[in-house]
N, C-alpha and C. Protein backbone atom coordinates (compact mmCIF):
# COMPACT_ATOMS: atom_id res chain seq x y z
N UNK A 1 108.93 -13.29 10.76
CA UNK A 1 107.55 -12.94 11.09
C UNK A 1 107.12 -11.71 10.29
N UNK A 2 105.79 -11.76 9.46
CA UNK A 2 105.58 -10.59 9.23
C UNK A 2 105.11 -9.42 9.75
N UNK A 3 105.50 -8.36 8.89
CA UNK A 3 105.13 -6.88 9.99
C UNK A 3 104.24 -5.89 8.81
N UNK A 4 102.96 -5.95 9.33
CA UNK A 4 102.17 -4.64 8.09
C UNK A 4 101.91 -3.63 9.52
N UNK A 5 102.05 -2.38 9.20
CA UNK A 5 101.45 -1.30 9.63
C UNK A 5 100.85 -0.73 8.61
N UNK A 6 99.68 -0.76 9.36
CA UNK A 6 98.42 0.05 8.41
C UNK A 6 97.89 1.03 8.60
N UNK A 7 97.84 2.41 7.70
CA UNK A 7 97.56 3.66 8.55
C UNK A 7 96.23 4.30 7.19
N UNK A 8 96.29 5.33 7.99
CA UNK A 8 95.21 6.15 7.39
C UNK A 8 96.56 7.57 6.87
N UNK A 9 96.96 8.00 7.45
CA UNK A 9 97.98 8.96 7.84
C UNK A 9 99.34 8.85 7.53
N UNK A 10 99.64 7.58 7.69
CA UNK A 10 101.28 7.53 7.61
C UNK A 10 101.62 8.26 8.69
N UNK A 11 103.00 9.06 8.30
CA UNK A 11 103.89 9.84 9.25
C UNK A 11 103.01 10.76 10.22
N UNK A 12 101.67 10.77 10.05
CA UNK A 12 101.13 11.05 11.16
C UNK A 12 101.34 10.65 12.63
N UNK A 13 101.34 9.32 12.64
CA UNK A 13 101.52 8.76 13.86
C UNK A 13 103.22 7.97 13.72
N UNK A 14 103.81 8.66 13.34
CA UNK A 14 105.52 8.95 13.79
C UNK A 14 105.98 7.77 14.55
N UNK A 15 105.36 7.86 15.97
CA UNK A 15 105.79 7.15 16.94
C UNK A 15 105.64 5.46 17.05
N UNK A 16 104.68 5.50 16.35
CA UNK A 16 104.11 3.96 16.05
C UNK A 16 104.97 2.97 15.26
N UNK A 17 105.58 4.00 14.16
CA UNK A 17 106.22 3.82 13.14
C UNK A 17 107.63 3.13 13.95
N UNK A 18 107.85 4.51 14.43
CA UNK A 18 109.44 4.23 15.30
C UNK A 18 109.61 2.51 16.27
N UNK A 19 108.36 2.86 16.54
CA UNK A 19 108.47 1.61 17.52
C UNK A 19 108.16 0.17 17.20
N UNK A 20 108.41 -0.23 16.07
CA UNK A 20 108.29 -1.14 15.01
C UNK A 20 109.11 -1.89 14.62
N UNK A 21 110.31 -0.82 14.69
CA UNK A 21 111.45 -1.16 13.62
C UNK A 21 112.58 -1.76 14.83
N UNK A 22 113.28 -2.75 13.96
CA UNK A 22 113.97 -3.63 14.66
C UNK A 22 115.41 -2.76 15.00
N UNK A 23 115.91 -1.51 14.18
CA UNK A 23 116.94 -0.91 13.99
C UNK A 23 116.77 0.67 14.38
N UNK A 24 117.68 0.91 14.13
CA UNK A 24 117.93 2.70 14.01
C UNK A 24 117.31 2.82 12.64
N UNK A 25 116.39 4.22 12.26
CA UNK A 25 115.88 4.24 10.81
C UNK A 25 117.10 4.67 10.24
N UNK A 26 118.05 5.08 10.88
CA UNK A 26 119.47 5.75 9.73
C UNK A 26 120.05 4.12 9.07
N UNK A 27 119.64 3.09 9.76
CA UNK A 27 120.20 1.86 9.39
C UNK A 27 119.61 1.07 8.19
N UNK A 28 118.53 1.60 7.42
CA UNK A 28 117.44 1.08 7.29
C UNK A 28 117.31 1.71 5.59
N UNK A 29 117.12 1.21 4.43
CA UNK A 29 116.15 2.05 3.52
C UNK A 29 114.96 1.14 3.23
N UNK A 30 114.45 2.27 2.97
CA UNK A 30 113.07 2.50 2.87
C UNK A 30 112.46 3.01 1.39
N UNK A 31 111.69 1.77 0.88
CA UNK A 31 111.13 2.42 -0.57
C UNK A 31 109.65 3.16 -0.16
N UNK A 32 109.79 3.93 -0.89
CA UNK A 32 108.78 5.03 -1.18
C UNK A 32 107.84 4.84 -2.24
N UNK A 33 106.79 4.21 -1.79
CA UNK A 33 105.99 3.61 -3.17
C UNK A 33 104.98 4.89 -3.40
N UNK A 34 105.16 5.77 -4.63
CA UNK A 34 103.96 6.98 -4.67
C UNK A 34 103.25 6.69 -6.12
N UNK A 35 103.24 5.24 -6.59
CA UNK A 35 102.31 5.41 -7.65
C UNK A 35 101.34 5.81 -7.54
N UNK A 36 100.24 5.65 -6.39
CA UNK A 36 98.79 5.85 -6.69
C UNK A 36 98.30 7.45 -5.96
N UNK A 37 99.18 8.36 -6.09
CA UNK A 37 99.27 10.03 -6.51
C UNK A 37 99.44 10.13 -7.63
N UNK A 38 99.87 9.08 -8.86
CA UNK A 38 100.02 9.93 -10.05
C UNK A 38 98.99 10.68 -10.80
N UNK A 39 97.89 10.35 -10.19
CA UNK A 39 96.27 11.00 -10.66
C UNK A 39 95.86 11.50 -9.88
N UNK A 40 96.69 12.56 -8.65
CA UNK A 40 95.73 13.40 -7.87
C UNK A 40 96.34 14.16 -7.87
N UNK A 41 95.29 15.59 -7.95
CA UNK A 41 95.47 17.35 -8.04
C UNK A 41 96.30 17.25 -7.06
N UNK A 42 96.81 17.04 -5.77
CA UNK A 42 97.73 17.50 -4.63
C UNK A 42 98.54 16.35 -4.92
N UNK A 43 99.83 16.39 -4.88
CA UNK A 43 100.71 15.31 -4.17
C UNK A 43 101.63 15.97 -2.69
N UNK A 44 100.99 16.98 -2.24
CA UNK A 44 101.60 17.47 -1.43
C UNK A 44 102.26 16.76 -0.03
N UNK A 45 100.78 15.65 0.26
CA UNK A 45 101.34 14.89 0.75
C UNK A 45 102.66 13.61 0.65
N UNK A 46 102.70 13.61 -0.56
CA UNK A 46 103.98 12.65 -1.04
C UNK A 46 105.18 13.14 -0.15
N UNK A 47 105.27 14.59 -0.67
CA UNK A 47 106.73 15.59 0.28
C UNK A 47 107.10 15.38 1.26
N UNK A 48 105.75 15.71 1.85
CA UNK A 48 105.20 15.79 3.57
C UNK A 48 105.98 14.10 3.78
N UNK A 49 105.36 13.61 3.67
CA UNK A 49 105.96 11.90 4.09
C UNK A 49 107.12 11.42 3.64
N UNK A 50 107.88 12.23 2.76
CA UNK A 50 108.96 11.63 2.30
C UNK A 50 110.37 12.78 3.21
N UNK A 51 109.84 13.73 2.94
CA UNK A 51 110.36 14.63 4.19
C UNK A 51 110.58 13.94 5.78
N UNK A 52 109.78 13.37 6.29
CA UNK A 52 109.18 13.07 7.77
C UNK A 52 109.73 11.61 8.06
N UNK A 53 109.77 11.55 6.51
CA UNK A 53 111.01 9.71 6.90
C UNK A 53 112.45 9.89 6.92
N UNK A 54 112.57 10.77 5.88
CA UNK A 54 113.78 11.14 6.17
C UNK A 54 114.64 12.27 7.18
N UNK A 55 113.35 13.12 7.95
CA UNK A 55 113.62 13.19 9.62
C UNK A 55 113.82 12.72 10.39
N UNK A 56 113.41 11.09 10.31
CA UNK A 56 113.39 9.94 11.08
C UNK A 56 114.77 9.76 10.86
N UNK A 57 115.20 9.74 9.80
CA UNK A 57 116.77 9.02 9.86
C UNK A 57 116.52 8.07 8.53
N UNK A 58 115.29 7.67 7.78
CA UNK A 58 115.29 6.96 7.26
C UNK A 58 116.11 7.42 5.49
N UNK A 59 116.92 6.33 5.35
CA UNK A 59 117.33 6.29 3.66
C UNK A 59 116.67 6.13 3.00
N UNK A 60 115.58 7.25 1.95
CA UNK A 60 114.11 7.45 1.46
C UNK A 60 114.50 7.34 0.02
N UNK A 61 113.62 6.19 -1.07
CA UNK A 61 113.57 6.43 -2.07
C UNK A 61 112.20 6.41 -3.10
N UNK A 62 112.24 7.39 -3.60
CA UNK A 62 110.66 7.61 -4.22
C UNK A 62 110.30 6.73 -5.26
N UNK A 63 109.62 5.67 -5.48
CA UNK A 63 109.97 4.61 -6.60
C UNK A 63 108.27 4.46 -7.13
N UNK A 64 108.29 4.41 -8.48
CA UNK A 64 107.01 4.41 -9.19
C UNK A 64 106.87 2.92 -9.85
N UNK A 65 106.11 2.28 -9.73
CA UNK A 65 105.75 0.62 -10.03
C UNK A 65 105.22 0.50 -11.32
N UNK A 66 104.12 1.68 -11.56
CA UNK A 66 103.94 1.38 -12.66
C UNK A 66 104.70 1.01 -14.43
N UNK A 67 104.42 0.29 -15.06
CA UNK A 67 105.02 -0.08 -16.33
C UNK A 67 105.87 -0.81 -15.84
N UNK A 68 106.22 -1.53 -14.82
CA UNK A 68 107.51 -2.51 -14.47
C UNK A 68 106.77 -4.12 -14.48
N UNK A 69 107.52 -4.92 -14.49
CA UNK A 69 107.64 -6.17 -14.45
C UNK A 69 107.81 -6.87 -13.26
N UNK A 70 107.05 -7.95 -12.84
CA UNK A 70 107.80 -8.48 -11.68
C UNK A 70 108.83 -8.79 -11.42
N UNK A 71 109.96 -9.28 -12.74
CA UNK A 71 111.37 -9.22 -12.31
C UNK A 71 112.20 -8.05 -12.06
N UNK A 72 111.86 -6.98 -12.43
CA UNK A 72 112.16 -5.57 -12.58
C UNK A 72 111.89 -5.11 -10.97
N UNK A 73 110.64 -5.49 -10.70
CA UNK A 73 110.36 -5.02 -9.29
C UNK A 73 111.38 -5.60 -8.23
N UNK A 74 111.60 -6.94 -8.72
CA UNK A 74 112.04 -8.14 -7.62
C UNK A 74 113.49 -7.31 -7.15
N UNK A 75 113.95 -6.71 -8.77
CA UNK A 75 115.42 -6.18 -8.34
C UNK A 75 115.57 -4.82 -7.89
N UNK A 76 114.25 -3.90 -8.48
CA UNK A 76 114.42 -2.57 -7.80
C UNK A 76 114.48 -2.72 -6.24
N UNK A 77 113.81 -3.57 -5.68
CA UNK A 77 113.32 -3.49 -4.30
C UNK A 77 113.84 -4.13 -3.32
N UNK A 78 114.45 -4.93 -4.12
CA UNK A 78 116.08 -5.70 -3.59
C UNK A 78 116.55 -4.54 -2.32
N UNK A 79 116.95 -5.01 -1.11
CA UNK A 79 117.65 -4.74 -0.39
C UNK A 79 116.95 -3.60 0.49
N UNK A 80 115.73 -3.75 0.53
CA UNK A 80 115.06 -2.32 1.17
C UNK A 80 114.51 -3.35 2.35
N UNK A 81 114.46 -2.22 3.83
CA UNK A 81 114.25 -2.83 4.24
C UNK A 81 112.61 -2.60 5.45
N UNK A 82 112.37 -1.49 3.99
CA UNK A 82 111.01 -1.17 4.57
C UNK A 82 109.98 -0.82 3.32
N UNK A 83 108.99 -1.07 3.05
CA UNK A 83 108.08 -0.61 1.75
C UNK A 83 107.26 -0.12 2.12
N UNK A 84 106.68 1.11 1.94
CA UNK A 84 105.74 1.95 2.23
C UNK A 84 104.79 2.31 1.19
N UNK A 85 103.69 2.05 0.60
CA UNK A 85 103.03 1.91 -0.18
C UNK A 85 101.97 3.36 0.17
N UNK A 86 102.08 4.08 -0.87
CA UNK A 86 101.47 5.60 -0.07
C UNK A 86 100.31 5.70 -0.81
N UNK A 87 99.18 6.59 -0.41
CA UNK A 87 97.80 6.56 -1.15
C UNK A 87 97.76 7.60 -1.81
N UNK A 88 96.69 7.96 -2.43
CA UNK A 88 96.00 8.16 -3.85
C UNK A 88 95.17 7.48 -4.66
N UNK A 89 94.55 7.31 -5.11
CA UNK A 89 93.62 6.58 -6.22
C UNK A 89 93.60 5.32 -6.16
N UNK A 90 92.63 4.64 -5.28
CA UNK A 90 92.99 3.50 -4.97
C UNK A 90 92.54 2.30 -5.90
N UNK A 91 91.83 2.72 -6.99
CA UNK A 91 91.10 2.11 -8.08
C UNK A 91 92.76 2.05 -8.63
N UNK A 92 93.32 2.43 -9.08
CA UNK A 92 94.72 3.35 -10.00
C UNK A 92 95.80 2.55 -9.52
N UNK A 93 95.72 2.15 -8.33
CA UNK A 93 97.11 1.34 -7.33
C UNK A 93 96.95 0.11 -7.83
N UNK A 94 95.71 -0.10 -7.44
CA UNK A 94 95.21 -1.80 -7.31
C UNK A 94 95.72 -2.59 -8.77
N UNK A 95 95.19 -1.41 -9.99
CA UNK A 95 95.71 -2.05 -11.52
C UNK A 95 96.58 -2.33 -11.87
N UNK A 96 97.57 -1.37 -10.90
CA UNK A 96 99.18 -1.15 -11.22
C UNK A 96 99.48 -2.71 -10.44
N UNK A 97 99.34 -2.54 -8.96
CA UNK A 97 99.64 -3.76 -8.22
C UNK A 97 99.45 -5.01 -9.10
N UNK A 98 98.57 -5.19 -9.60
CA UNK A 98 97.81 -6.39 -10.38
C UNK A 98 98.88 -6.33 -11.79
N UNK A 99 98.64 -5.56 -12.80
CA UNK A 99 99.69 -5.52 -14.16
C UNK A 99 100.70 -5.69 -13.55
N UNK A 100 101.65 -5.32 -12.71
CA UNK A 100 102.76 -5.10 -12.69
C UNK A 100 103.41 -6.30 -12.04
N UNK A 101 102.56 -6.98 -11.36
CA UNK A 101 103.00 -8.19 -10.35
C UNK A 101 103.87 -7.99 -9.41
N UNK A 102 103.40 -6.43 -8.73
CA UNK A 102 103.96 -5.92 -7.46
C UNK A 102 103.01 -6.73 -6.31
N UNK A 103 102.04 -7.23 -6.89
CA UNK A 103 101.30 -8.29 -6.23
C UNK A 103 102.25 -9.28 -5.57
N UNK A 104 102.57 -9.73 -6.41
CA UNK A 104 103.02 -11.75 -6.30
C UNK A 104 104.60 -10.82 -5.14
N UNK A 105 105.61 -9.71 -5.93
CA UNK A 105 106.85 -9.04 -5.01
C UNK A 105 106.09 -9.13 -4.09
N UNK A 106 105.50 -8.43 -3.28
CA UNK A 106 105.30 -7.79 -1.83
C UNK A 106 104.82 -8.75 -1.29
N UNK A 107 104.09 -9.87 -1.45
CA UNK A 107 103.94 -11.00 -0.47
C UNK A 107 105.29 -11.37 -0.11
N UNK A 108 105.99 -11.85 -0.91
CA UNK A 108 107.48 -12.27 -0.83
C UNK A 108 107.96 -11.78 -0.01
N UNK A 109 107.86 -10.25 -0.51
CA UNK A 109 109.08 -9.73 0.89
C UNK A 109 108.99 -9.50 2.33
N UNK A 110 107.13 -9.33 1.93
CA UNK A 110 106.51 -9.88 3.35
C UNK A 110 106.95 -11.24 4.58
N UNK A 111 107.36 -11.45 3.59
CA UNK A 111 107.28 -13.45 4.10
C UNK A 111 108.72 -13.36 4.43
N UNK A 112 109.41 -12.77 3.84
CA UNK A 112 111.10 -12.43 4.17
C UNK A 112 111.33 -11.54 5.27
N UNK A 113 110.30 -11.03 5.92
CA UNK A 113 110.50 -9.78 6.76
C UNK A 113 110.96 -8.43 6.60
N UNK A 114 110.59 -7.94 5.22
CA UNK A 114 110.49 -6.89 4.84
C UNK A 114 109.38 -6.24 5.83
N UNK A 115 109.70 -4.82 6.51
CA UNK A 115 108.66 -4.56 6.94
C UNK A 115 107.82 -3.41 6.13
N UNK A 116 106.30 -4.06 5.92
CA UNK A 116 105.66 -2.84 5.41
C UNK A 116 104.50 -2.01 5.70
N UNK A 117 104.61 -0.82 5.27
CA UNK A 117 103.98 0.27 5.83
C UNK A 117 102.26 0.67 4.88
N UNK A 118 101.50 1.11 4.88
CA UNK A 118 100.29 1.26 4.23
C UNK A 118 99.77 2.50 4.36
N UNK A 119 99.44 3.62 3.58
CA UNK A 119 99.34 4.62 3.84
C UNK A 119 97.70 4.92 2.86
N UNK A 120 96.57 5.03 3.90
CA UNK A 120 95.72 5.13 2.90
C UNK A 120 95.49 3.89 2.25
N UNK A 121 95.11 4.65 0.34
CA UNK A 121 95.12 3.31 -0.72
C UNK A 121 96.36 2.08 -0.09
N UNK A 122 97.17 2.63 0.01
CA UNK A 122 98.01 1.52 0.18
C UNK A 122 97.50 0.22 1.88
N UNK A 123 96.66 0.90 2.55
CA UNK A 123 96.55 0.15 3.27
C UNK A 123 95.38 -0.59 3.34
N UNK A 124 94.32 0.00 1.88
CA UNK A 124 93.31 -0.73 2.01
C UNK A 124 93.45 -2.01 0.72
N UNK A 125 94.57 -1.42 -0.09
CA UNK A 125 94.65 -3.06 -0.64
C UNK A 125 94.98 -4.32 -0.28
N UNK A 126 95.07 -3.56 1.30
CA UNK A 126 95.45 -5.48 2.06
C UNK A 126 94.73 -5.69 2.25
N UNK A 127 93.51 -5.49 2.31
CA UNK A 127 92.21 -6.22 2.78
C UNK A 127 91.86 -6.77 1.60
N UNK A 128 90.44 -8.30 1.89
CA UNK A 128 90.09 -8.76 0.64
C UNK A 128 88.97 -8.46 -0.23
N UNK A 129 89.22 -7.07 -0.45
CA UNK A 129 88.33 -5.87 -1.46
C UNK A 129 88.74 -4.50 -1.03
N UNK A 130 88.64 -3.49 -2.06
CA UNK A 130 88.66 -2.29 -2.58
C UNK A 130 87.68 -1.59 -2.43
N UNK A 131 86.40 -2.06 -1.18
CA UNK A 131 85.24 -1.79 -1.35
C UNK A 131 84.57 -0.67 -0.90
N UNK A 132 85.65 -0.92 -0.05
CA UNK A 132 85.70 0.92 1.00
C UNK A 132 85.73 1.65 0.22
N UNK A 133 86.71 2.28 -0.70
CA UNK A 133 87.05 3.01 -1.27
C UNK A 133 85.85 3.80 -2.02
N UNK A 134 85.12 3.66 -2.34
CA UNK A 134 83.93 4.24 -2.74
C UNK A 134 82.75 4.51 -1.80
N UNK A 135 82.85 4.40 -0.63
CA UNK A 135 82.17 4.77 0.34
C UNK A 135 82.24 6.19 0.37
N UNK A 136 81.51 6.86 0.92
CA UNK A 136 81.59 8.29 1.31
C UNK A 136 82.56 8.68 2.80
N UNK A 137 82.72 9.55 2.48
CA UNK A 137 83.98 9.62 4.01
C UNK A 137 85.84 9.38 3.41
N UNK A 138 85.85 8.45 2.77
CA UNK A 138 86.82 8.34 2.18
C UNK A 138 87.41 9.71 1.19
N UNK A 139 88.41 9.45 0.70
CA UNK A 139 88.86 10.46 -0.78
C UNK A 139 87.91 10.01 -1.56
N UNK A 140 87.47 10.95 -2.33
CA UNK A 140 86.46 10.61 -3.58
C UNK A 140 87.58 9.83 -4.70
N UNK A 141 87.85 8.81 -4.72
CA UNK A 141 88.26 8.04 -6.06
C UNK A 141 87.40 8.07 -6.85
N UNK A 142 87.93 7.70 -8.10
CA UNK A 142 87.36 8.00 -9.36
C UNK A 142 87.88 6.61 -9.78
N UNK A 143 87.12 5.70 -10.81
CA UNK A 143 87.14 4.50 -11.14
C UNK A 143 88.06 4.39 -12.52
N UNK A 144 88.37 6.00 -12.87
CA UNK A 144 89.17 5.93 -14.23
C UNK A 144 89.70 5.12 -14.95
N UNK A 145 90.11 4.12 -14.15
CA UNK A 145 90.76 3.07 -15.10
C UNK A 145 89.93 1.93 -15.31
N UNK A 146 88.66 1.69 -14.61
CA UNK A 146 87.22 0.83 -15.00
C UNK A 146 87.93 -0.43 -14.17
N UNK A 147 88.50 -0.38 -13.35
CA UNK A 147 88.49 -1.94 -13.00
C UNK A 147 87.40 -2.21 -12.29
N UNK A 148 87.23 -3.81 -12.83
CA UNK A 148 86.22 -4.47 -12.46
C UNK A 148 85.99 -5.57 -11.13
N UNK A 149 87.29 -6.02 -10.85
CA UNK A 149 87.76 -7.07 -10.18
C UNK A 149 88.47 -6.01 -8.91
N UNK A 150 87.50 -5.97 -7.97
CA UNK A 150 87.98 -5.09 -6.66
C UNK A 150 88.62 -6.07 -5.65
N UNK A 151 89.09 -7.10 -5.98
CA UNK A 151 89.78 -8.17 -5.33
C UNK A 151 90.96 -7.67 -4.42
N UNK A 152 91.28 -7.55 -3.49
CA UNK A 152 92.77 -6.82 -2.85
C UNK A 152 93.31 -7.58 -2.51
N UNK A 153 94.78 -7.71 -1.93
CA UNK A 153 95.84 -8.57 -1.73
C UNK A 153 95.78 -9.73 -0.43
N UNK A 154 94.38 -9.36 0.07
CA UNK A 154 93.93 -10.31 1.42
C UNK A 154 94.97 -10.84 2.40
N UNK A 155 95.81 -9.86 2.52
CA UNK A 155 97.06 -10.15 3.54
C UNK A 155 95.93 -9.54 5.03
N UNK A 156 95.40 -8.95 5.36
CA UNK A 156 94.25 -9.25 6.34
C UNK A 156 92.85 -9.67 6.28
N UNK A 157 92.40 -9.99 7.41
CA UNK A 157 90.97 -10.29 7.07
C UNK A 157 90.08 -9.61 7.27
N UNK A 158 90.04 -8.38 6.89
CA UNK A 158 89.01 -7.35 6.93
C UNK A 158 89.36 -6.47 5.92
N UNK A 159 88.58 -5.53 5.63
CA UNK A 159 88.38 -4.53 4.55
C UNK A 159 88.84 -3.28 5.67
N UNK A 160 89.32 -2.29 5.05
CA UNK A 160 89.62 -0.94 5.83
C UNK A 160 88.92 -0.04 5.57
N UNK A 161 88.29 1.03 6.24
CA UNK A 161 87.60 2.31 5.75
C UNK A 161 88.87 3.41 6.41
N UNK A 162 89.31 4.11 6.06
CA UNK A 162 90.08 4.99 6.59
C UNK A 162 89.89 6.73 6.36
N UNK A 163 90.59 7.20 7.26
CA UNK A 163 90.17 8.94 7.23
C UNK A 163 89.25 8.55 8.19
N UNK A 164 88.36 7.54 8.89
CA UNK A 164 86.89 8.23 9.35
C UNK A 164 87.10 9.59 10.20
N UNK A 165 86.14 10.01 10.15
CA UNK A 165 85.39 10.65 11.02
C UNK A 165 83.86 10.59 11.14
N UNK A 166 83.59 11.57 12.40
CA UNK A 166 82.14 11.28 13.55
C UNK A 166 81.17 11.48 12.14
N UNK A 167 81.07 12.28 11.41
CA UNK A 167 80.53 12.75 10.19
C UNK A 167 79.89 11.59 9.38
N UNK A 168 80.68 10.91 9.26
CA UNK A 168 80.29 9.74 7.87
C UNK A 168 79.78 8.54 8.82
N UNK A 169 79.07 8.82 10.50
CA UNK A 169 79.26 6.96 10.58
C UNK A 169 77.47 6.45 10.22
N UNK A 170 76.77 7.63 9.70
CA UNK A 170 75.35 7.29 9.06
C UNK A 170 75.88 6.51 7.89
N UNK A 171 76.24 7.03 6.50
CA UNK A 171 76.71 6.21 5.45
C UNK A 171 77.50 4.90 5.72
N UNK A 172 78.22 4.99 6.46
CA UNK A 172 79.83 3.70 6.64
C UNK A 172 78.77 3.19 7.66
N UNK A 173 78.06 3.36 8.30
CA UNK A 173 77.23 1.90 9.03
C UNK A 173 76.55 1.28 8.28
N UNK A 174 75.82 2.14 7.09
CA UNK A 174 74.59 2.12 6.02
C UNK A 174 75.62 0.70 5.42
N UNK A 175 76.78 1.35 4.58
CA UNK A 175 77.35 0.49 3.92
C UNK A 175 77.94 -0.91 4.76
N UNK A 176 78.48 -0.63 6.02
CA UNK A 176 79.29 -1.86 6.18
C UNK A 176 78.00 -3.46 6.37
N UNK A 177 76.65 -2.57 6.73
CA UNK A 177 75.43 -3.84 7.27
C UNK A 177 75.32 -4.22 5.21
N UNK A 178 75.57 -3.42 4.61
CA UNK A 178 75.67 -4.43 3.08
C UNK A 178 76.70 -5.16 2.56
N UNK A 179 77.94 -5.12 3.31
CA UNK A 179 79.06 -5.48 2.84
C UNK A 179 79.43 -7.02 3.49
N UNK A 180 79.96 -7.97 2.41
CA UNK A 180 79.86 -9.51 3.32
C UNK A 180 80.89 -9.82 3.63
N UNK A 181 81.76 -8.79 3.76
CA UNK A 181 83.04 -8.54 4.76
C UNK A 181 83.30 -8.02 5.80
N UNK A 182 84.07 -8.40 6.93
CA UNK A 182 84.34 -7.82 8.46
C UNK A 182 85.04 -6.58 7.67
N UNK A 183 84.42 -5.60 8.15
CA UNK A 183 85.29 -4.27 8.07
C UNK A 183 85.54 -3.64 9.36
N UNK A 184 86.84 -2.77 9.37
CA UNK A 184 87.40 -1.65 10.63
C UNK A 184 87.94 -0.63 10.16
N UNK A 185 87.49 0.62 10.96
CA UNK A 185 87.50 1.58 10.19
C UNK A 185 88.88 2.33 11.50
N UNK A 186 89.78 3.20 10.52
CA UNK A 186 90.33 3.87 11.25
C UNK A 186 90.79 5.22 10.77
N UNK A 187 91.01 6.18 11.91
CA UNK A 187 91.21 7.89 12.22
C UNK A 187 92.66 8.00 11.46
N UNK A 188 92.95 9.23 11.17
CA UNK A 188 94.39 9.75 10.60
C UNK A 188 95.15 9.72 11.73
N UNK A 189 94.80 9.40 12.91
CA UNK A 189 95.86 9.02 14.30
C UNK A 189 95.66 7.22 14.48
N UNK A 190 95.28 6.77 13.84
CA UNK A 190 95.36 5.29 14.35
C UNK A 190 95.98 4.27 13.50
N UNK A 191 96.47 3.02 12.93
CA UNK A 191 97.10 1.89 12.54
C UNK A 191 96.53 0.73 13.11
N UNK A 192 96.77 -0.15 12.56
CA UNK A 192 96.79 -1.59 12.60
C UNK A 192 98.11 -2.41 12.34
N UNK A 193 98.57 -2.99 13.83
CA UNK A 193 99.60 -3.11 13.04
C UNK A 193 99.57 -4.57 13.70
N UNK A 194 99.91 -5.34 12.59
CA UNK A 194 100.26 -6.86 11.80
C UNK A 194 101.05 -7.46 12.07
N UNK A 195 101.56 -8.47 13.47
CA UNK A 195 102.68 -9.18 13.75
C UNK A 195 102.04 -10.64 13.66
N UNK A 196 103.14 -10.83 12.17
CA UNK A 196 102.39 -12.65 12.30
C UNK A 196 100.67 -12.53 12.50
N UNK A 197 100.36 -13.53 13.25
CA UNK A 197 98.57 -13.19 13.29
C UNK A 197 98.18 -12.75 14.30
N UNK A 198 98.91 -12.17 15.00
CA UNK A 198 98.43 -11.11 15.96
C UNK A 198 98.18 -9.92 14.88
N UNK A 199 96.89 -8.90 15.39
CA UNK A 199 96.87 -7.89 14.93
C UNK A 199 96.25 -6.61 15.78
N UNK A 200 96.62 -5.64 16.36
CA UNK A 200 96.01 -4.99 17.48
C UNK A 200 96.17 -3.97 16.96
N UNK A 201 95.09 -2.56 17.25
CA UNK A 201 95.13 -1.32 17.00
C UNK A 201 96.20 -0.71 17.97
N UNK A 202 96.74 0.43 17.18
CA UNK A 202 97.94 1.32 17.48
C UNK A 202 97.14 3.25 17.63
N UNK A 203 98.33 3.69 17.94
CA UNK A 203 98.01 4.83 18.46
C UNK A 203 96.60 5.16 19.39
N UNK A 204 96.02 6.04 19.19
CA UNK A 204 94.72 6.52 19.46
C UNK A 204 93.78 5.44 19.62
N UNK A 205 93.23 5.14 20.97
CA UNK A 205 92.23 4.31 21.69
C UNK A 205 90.86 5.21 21.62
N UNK A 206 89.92 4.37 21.86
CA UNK A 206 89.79 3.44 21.37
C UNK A 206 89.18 3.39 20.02
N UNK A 207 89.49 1.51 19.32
CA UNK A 207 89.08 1.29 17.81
C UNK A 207 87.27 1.63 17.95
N UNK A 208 87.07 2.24 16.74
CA UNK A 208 85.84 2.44 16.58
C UNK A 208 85.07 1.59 16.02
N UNK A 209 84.00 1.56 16.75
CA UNK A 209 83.07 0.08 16.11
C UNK A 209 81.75 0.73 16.12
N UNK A 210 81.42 0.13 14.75
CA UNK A 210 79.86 0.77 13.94
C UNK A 210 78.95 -0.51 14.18
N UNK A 211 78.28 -0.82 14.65
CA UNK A 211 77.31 -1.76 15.54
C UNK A 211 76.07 -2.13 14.99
């Protein structure tokens, strides 16, 4: 069965995380996907989360996708038994995902019961568009690399806005009544998390809905 947890936060909500996993995290490694920080002024958060997994108990490895191959990926990622896909530049992820055919991997290991984690960018390329991401409220991404094709990995059926807050829900209502996708937006305390086709919000009640 597959398992996505989808966050805004990551190791923010700790507990969500914990209660997921079929094992002890000391039993467990865990890839550390931080390509799409390689273009932002802070990676401070990278630390922060790679630190906080490996508080957990988890066997943490920091692994960069870009310039690899899908057979290259197939074998780096071999034997992990968690993928955590961390944010940054979500224009920047998506190209890498796409060139690299970390695309076509991560369904796979999905489907194998790899369980995976979404942090940010990483959790809005499961939806089917990138569209959020340029909304206001979000990280200001920058389109640097010009992609054109905001297509995302459509492992759910909605688009994500994440980070919200009370602040942005003039713009993110503005935008979602233009957008011809179900979107859900969630807090740096909340997840979505993905069993098979069940999918129910985690942590912090209740999901916010822009009307």
């Amino acid at each position: 069965m597959k398992t996505l947890l989808l966050t805004s936060a990551g190791t923010d909500i700790k507990e969500e995380i914990l209660n997921i996993l079929p094992k002890s995290p000391s039993e467990m490694k865990l890839a550390h996907i931080i390509t799409a920080s390689k273009v932002e002024p802070d990676t401070a958060y990278i630390t922060k989360d790679h630190n906080n997994f490996e508080a957990m108990g988890f066997n943490v490895t920091d692994i960069d996708i870009e310039g690899r191959t899908e057979t290259e990926l197939t074998n780096i990622l071999d034997g992990y038994d968690v993928i955590c896909v961390q944010g940054g530049n979500t224009f920047y992820l998506l190209n890498v995902v796409k060139e690299s055919g970390f695309f076509n991997v991560i369904k796979k290991l999905i489907d194998s019961g790899v369980i995976y984690i979404g942090i940010s960018a990483g959790s809005i390329i499961m939806g089917p568009t990138i569209e959020t991401t340029g909304w206001k409220g979000t990280w200001p991404d920058k389109n640097t690399v010009k992609l054109k094709n905001l297509k995302g990995l459509d492992l759910v059926p909605f688009n994500l806005f994440v980070h919200y807050e009370p602040r942005w829900e003039k713009s993110v209502k503005t935008a979602i009544a233009k957008s011809k996708y179900r979107t859900r937006l969630l807090t740096d305390k909340q997840g979505f998390l993905v069993k098979g086709n069940k999918i129910e919000l985690v942590g912090e009640k209740p999901e916010i809905v822009l009307n």
